[in-house]
N, C-alpha and C. Protein backbone atom coordinates (compact mmCIF):
# COMPACT_ATOMS: atom_id res chain seq x y z
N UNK A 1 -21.10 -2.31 29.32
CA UNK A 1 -22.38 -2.51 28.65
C UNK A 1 -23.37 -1.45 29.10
N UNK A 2 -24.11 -0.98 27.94
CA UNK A 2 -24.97 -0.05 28.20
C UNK A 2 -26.44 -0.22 29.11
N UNK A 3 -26.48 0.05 30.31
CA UNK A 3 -27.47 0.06 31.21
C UNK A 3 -28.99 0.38 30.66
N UNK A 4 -30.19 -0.45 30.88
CA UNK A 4 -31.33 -0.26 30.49
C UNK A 4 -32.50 -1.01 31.23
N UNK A 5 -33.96 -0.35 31.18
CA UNK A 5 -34.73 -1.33 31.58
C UNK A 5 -34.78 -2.90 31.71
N UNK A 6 -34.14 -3.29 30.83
CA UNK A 6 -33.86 -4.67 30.61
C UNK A 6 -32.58 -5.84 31.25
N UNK A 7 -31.21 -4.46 31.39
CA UNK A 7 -30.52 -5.10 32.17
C UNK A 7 -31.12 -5.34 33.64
N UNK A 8 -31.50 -3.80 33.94
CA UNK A 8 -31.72 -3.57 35.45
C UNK A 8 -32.77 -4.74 35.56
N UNK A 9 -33.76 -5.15 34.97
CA UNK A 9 -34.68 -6.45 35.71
C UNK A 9 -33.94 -7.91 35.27
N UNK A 10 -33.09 -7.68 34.38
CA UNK A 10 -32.10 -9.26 34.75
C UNK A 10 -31.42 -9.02 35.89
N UNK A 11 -30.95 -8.28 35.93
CA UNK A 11 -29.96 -8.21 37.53
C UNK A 11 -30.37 -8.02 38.70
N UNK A 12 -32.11 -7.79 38.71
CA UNK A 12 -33.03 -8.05 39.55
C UNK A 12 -32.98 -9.51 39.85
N UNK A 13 -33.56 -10.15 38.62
CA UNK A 13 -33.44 -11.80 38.84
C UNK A 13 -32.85 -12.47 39.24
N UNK A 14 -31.62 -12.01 38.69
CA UNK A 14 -30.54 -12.57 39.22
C UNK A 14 -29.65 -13.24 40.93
N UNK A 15 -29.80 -11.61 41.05
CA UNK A 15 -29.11 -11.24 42.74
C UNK A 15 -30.61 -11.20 43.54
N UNK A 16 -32.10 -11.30 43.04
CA UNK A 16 -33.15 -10.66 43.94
C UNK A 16 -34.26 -11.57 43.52
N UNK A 17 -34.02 -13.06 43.44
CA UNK A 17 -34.88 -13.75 42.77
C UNK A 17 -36.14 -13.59 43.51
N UNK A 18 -36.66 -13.32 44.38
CA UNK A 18 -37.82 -13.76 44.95
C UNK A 18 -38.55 -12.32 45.32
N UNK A 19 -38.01 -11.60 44.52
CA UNK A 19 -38.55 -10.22 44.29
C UNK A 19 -38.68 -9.86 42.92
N UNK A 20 -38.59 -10.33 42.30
CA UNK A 20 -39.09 -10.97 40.89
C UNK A 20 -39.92 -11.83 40.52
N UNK A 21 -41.36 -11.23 39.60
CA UNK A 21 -42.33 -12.28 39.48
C UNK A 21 -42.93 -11.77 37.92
N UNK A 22 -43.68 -12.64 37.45
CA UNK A 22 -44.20 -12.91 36.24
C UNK A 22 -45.43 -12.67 36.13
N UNK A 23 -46.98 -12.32 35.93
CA UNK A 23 -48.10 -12.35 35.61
C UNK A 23 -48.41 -12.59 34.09
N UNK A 24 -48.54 -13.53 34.05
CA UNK A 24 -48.67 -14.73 32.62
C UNK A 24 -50.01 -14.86 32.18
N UNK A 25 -51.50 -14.47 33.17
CA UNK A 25 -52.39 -14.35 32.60
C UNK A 25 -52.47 -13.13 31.91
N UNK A 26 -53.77 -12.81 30.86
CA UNK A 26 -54.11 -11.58 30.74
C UNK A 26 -54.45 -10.53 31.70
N UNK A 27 -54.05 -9.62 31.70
CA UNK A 27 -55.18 -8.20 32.89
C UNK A 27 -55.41 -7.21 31.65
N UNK A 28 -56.48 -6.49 32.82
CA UNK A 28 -56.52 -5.46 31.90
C UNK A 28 -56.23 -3.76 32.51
N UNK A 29 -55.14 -3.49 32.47
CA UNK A 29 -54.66 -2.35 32.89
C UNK A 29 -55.76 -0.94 32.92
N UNK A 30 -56.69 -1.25 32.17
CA UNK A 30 -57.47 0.27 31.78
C UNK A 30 -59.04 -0.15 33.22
N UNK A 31 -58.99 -1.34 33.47
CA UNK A 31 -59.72 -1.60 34.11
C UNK A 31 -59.24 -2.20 35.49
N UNK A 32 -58.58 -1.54 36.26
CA UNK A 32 -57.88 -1.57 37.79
C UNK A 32 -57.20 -2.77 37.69
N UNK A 33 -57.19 -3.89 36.90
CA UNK A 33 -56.59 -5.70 37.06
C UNK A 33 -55.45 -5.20 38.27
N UNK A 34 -54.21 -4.26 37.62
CA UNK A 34 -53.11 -3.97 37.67
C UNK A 34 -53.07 -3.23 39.46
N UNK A 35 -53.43 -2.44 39.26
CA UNK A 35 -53.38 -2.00 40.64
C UNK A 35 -54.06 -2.49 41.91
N UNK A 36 -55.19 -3.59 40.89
CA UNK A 36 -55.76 -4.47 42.01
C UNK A 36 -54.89 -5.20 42.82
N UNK A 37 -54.25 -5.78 42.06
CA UNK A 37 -52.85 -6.87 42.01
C UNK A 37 -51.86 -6.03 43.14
N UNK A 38 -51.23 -4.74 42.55
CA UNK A 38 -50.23 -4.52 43.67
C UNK A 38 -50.99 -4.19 44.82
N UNK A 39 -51.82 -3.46 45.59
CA UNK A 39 -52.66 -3.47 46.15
C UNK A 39 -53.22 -4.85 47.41
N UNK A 40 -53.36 -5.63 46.56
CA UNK A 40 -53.27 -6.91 47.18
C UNK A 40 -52.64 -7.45 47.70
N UNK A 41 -51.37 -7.30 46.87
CA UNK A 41 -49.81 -7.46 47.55
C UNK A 41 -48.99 -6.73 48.35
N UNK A 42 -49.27 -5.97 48.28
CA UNK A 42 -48.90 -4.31 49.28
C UNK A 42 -49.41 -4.41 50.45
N UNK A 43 -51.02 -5.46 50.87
CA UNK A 43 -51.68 -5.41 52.14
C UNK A 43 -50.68 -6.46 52.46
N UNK A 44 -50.30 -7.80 52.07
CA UNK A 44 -49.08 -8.64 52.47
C UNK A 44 -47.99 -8.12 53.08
N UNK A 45 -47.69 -6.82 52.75
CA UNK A 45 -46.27 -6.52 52.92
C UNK A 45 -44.93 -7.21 51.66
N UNK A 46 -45.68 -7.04 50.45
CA UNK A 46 -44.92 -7.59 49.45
C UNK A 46 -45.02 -6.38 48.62
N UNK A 47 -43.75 -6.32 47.80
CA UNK A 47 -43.66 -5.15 46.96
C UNK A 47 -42.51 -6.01 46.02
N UNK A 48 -42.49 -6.87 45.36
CA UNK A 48 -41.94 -7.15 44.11
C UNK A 48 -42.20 -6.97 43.14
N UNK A 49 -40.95 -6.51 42.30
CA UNK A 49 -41.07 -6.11 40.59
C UNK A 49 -42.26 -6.95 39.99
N UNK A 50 -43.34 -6.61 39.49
CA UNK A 50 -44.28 -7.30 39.05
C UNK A 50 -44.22 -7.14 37.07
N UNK A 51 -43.86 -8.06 36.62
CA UNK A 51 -44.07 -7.63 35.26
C UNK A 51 -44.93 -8.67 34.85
N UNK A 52 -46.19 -7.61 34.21
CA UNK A 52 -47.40 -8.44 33.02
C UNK A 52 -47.03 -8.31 32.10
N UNK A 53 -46.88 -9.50 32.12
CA UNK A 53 -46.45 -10.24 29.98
C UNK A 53 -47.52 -10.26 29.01
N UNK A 54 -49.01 -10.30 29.45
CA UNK A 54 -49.88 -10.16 28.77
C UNK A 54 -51.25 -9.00 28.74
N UNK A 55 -50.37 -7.72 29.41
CA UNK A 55 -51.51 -6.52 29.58
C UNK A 55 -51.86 -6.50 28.15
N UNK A 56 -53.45 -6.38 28.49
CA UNK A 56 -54.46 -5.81 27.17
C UNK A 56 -53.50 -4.25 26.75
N UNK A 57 -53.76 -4.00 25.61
CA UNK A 57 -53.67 -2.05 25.47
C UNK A 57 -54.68 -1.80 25.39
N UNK A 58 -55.08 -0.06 24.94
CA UNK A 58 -56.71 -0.07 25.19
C UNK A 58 -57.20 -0.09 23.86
N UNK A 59 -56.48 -0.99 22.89
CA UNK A 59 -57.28 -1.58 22.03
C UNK A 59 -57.89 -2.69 22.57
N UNK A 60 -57.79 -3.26 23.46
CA UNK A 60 -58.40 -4.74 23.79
C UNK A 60 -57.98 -5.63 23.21
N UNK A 61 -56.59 -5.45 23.23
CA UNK A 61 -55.25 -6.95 22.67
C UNK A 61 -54.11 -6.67 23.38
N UNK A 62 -53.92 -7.77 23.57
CA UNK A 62 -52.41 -8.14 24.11
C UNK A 62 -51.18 -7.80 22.97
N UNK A 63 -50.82 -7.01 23.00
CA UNK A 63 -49.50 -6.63 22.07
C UNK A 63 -48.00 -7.29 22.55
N UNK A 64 -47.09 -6.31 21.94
CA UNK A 64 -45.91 -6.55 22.43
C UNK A 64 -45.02 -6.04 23.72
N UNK A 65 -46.16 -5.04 23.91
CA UNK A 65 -45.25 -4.31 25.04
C UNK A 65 -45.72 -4.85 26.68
N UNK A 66 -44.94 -5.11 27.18
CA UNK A 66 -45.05 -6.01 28.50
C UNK A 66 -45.37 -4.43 29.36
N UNK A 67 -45.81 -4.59 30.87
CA UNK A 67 -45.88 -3.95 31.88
C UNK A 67 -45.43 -3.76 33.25
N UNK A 68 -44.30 -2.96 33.33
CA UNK A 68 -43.57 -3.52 34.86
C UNK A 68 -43.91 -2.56 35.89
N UNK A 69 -44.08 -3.20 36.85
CA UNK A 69 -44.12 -2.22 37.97
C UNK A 69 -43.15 -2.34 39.54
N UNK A 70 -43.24 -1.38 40.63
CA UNK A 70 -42.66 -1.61 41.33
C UNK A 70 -41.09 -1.92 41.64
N UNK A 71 -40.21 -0.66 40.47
CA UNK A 71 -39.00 -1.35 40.04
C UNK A 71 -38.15 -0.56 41.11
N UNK A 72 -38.84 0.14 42.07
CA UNK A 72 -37.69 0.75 43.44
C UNK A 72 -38.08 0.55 44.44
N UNK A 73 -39.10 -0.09 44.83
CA UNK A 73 -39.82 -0.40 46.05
C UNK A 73 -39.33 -1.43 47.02
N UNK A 74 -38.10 -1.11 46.90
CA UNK A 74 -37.08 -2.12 48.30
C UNK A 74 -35.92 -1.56 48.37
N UNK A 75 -34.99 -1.57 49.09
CA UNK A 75 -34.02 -1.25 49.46
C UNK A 75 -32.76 -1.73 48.70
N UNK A 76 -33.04 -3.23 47.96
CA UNK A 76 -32.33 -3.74 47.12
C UNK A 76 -32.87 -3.30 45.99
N UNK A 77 -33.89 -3.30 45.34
CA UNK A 77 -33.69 -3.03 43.82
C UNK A 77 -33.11 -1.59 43.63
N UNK A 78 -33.13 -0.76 44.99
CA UNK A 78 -32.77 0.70 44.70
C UNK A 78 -31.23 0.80 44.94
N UNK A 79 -30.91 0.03 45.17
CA UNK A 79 -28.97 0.47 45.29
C UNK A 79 -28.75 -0.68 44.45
N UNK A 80 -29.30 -1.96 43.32
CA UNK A 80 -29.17 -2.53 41.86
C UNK A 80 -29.16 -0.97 41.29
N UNK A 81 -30.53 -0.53 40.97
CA UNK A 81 -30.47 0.79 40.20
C UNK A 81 -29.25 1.84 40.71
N UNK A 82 -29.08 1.66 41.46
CA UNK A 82 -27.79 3.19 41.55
C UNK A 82 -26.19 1.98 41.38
N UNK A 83 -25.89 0.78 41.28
CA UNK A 83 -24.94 0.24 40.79
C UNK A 83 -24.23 0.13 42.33
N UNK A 84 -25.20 0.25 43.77
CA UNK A 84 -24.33 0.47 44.76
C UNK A 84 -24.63 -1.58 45.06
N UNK A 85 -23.03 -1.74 46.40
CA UNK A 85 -23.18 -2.97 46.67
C UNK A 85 -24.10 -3.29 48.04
N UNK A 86 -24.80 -4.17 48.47
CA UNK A 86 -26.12 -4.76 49.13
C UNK A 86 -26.41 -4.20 50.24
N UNK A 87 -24.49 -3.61 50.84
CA UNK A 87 -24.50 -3.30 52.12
C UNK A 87 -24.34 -2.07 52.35
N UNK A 88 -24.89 -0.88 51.06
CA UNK A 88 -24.74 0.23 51.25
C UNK A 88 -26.08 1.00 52.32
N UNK A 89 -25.75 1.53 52.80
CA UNK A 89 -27.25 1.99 53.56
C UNK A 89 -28.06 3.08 53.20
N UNK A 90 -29.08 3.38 53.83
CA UNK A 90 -29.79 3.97 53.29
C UNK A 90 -28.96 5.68 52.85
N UNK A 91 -28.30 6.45 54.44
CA UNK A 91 -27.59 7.95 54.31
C UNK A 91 -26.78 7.76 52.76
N UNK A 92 -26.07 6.48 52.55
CA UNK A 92 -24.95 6.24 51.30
C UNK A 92 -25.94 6.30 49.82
N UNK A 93 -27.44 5.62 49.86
CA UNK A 93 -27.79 5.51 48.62
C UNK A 93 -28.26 6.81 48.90
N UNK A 94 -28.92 8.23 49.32
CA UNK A 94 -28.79 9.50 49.47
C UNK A 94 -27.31 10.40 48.92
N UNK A 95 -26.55 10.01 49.63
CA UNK A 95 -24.88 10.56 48.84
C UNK A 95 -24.77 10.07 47.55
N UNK A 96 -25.19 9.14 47.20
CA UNK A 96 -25.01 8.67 45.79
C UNK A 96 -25.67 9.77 44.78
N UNK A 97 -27.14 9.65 45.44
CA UNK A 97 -28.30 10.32 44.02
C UNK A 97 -27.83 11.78 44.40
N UNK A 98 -27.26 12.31 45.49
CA UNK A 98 -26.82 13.80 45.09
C UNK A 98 -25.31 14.01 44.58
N UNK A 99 -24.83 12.78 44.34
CA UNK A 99 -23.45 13.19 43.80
C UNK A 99 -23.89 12.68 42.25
N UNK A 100 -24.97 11.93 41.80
CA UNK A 100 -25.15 11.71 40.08
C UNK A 100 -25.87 12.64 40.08
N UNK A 101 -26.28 13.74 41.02
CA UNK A 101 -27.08 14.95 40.19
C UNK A 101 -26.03 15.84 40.12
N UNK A 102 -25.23 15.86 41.03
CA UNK A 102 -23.91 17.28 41.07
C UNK A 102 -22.74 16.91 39.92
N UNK A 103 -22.56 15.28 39.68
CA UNK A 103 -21.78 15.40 38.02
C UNK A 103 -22.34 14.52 37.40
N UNK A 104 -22.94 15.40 36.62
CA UNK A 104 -24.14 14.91 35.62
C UNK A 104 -23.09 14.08 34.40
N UNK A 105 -23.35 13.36 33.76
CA UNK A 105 -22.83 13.09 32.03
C UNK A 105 -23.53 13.56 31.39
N UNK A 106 -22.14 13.82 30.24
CA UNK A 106 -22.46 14.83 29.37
C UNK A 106 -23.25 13.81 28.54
N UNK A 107 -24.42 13.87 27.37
CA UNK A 107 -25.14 13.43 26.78
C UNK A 107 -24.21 12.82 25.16
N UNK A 108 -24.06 11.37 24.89
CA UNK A 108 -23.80 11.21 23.63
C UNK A 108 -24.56 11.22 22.52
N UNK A 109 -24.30 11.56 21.60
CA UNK A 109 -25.11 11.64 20.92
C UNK A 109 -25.17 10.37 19.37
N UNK A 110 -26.24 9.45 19.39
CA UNK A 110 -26.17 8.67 18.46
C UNK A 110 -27.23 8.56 17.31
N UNK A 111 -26.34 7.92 16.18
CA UNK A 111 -27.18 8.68 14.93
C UNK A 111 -27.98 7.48 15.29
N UNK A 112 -29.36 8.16 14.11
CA UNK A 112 -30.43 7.26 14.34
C UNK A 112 -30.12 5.77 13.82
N UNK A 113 -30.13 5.37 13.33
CA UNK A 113 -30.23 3.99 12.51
C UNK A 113 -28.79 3.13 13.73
N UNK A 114 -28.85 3.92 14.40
CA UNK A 114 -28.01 2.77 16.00
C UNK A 114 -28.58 3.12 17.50
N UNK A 115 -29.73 3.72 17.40
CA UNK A 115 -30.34 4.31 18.76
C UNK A 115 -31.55 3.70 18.95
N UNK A 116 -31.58 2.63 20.05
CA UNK A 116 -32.87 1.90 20.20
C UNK A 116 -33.93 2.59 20.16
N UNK A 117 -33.77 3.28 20.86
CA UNK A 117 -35.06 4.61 21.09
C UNK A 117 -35.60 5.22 19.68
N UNK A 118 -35.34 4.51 18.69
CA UNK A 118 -35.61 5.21 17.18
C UNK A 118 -35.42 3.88 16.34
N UNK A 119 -35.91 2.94 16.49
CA UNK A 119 -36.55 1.77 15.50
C UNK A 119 -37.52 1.80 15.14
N UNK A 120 -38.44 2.34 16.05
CA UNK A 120 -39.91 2.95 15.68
C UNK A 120 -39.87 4.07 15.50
N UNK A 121 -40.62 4.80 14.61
CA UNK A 121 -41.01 6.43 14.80
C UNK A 121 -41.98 6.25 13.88
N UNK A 122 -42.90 6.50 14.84
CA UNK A 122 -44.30 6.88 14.26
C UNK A 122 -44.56 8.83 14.30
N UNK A 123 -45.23 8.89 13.26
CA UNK A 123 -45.40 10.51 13.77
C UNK A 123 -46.98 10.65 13.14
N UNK A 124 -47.75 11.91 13.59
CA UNK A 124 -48.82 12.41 13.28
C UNK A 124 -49.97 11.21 13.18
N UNK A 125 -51.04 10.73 12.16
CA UNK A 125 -52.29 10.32 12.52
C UNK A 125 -51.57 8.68 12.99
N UNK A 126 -50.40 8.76 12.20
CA UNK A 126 -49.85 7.02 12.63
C UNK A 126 -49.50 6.71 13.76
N UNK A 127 -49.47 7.65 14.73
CA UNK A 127 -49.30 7.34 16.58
C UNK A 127 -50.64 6.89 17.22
N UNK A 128 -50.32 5.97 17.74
CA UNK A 128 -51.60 5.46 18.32
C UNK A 128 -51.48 4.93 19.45
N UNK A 129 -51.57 5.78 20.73
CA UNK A 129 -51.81 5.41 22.23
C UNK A 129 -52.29 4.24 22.33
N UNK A 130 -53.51 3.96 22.22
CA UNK A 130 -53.96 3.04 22.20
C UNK A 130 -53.37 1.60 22.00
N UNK A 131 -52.64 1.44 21.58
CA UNK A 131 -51.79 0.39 21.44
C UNK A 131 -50.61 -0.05 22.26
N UNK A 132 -50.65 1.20 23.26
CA UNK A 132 -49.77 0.27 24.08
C UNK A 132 -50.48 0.59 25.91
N UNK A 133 -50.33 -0.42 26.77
CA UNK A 133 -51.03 -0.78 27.88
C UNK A 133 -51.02 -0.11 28.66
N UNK A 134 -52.28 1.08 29.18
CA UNK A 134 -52.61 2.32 29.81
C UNK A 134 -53.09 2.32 30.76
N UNK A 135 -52.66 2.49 31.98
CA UNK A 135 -53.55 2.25 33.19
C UNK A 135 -54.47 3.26 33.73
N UNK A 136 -55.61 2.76 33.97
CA UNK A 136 -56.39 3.67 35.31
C UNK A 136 -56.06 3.21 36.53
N UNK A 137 -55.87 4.15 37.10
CA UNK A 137 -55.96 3.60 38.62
C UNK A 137 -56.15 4.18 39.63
N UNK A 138 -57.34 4.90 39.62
CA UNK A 138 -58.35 5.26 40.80
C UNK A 138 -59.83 5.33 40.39
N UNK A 139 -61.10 5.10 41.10
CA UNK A 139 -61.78 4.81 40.35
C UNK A 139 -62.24 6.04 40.09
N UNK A 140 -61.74 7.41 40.20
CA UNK A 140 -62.60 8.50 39.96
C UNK A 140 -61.60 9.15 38.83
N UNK A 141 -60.81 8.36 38.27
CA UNK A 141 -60.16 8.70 37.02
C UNK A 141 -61.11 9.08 36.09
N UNK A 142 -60.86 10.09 34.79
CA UNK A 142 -61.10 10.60 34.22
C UNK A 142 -61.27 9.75 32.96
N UNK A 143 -60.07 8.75 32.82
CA UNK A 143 -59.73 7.84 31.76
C UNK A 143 -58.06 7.16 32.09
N UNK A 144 -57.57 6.96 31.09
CA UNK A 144 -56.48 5.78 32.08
C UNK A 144 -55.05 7.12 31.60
N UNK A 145 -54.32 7.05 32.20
CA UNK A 145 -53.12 8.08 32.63
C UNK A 145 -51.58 7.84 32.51
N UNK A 146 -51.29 8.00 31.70
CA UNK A 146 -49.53 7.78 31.56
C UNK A 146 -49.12 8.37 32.32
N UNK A 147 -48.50 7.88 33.41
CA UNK A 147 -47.83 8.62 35.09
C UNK A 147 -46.39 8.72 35.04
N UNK A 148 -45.50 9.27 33.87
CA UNK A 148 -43.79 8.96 33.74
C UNK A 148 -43.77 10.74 33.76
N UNK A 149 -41.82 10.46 33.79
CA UNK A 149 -41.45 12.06 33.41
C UNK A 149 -41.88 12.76 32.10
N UNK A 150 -42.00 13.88 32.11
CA UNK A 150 -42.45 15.13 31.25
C UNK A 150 -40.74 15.87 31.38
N UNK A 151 -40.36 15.62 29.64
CA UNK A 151 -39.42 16.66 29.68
C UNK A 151 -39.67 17.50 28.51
N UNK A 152 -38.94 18.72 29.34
CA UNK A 152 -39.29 19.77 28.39
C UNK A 152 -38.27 21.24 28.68
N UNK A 153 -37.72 22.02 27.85
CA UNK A 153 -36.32 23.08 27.63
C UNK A 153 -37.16 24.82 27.69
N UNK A 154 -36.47 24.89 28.98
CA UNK A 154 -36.53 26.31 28.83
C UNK A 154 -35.87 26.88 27.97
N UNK A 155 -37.14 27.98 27.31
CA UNK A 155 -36.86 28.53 26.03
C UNK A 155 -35.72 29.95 26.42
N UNK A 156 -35.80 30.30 27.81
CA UNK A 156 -34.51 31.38 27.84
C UNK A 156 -33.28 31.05 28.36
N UNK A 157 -33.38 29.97 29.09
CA UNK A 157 -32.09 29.76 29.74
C UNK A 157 -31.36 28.19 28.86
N UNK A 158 -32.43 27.59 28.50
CA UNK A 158 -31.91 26.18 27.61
C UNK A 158 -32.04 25.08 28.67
N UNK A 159 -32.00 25.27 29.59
CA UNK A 159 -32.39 24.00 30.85
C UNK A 159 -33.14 23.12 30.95
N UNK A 160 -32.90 22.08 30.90
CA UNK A 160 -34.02 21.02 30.69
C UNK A 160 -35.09 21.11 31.60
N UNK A 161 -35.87 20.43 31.90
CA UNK A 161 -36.47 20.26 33.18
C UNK A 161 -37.45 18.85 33.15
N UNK A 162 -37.04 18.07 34.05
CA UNK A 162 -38.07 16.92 34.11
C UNK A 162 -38.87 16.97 35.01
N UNK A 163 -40.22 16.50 35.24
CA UNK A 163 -41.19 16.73 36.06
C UNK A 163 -42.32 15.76 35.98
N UNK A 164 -42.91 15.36 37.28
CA UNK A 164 -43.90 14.38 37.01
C UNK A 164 -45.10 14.98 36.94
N UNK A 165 -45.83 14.16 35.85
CA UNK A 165 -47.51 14.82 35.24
C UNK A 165 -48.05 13.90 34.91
N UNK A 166 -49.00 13.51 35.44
CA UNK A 166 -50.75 12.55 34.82
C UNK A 166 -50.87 13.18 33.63
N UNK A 167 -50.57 12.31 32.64
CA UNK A 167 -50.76 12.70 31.29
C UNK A 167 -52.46 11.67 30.71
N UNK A 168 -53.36 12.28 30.67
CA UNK A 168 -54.81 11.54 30.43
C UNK A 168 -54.62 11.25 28.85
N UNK A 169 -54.75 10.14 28.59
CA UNK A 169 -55.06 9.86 27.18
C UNK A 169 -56.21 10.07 26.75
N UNK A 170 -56.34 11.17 25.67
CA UNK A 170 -57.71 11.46 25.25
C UNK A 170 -58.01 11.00 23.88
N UNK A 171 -57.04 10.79 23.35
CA UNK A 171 -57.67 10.24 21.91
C UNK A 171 -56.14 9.38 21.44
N UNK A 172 -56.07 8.68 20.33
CA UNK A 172 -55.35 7.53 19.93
C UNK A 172 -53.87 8.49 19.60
N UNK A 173 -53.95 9.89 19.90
CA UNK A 173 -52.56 10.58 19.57
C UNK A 173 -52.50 11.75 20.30
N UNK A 174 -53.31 11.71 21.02
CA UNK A 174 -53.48 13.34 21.88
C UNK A 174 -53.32 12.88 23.73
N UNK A 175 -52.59 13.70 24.23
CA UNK A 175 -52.53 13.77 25.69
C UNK A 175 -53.12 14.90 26.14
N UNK A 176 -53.17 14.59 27.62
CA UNK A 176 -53.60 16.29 28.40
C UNK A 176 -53.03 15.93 29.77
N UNK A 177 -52.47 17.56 30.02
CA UNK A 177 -52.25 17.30 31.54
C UNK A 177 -52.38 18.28 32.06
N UNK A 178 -52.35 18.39 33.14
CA UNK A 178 -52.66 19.26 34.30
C UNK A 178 -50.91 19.91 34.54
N UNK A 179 -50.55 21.57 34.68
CA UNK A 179 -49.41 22.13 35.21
C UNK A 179 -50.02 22.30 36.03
N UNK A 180 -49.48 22.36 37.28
CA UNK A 180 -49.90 23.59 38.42
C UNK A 180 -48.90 24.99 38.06
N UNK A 181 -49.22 25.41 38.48
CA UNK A 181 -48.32 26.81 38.73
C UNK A 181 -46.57 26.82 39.10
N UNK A 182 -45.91 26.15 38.46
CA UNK A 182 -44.49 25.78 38.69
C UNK A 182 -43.76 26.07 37.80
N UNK A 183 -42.53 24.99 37.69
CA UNK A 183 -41.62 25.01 36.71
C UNK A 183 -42.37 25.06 34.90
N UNK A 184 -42.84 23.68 35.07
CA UNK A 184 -43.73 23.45 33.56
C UNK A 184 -44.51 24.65 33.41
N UNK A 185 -45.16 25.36 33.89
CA UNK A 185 -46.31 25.91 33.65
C UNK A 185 -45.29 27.57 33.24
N UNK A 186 -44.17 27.70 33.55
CA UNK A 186 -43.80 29.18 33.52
C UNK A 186 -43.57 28.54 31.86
N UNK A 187 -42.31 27.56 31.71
CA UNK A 187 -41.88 27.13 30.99
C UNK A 187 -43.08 27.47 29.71
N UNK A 188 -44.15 26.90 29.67
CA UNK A 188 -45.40 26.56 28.93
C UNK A 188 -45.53 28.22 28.24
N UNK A 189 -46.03 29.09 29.30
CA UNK A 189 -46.26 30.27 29.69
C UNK A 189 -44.52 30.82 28.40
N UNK A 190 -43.68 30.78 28.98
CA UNK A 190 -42.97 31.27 27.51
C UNK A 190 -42.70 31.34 26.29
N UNK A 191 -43.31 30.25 26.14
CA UNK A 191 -43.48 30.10 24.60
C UNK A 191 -44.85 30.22 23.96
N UNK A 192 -45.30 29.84 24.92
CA UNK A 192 -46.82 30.67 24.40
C UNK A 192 -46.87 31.98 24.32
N UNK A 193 -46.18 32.80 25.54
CA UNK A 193 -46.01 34.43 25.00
C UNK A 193 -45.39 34.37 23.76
N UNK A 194 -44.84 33.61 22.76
CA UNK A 194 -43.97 33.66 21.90
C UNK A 194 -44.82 33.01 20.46
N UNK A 195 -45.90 32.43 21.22
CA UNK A 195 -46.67 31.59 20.01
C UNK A 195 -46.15 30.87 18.95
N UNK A 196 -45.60 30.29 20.06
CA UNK A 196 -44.64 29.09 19.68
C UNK A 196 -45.06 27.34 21.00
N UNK A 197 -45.33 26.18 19.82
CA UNK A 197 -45.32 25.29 20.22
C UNK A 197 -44.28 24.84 21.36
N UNK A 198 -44.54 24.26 22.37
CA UNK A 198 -43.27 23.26 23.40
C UNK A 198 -42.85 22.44 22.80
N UNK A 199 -41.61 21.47 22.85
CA UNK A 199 -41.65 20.22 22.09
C UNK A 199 -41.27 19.91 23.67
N UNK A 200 -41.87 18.71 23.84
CA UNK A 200 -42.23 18.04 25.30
C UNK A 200 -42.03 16.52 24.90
N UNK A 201 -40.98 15.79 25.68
CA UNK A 201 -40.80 14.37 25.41
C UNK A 201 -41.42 13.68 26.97
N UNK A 202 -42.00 12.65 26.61
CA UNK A 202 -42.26 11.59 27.54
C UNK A 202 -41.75 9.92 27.50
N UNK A 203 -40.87 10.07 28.63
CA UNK A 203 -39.66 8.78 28.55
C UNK A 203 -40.53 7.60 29.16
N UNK A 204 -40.92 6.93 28.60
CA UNK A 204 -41.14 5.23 29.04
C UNK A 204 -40.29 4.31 28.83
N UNK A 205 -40.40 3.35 30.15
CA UNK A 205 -39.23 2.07 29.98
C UNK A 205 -38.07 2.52 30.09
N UNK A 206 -37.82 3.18 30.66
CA UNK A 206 -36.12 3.71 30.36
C UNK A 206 -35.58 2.82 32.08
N UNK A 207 -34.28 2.99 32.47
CA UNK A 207 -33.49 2.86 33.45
C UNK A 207 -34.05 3.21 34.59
N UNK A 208 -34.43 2.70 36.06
CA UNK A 208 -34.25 3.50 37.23
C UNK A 208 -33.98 4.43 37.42
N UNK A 209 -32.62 4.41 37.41
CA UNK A 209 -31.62 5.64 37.89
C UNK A 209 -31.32 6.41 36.92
């Protein structure tokens, strides 16, 4: 069976019940609720998968899309995510993540009308950020920040490259982020010598590992 956000937090529940929890009221993610919460729990010495079932988006409604956090922050949910067993240790879950980077899988490829990731497709004025649950979380934020991987293909060599970037939501279909001077930014830098658009994907909800 095909591995996903969804298995990985049943099999949280499952084998890790008491590291598994629910937030059933409303919060409001654009306004700290969310990080208040782990924060709070973090001074405990608690770090369980926290999923809000009822985050606002920054429309100011509760939609469909739930909010999870904290899905590697133990020693067990991180060897659930790598498929290792309870008593692997820490040097072993290390040998693991450098032996799934040294043999990678090869990518299948599935047509659309059977690829979850493509039930929706919204494109151009019909994308709307806003609709799904955006956090701020510092108070000298700018506005609230999609914090996942940034992928994006070098235009000379073909290489992917994933990378983490504060992506600021500035309007109901527009992002912005900050490169520093790195991988992204050469990447950026070549196709702009070329005056040519990036096509840049940003993965939410996907798998751990």
């Amino acid at each position: 069976m095909a591995k996903d956000l969804r298995t990985f937090l049943a099999q949280c529940a499952r084998e890790l019940p008491g590291e598994v929890i629910h937030i059933t009221k409303e919060v409001n993610p654009a306004n700290y609720d969310v990080t208040a919460i782990i924060k709070h729990l973090g001074a405990q010495k608690k770090f369980p998968v926290i999923i809000f079932d009822k985050p606002l988006n920054l429309n100011g409604r509760v939609g469909p899309i739930k909010l999870t956090m904290n899905c590697e922050i133990s020693q067990g949910k991180t060897q659930i995510a790598l498929g290792m067993p309870r008593s692997a240790t820490r040097p072993q879950m290390a040998e693991k993540c450098l032996e799934m980077e040294e043999h990678r899988v090869p990518p299948t490829i599935v047509s659309k009308k059977d690829a979850p990731v493509k039930e929706n497709i919204m494109v151009g004025d019909k994308v709307d950020l806003y609709e799904i649950p955006i956090m701020r979380h510092h108070e000298m934020d700018g506005g609230p920040y999609i914090v996942l991987s940034t992928v994006t293909r070098d235009k000379n060599t073909g290489i992917y490259n994933c990378s983490y970037h504060r992506m600021e939501v500035k309007s109901k279909n527009t992002t912005a982020l900050y490169a520093s001077p790195r991988h992204l930014w050469k990447i950026y830098r070549d196709y702009e010598s070329r005056n040519e658009p990036m096509p840049v994907a940003t993965v939410l909800g996907h798998h751990p590992a």
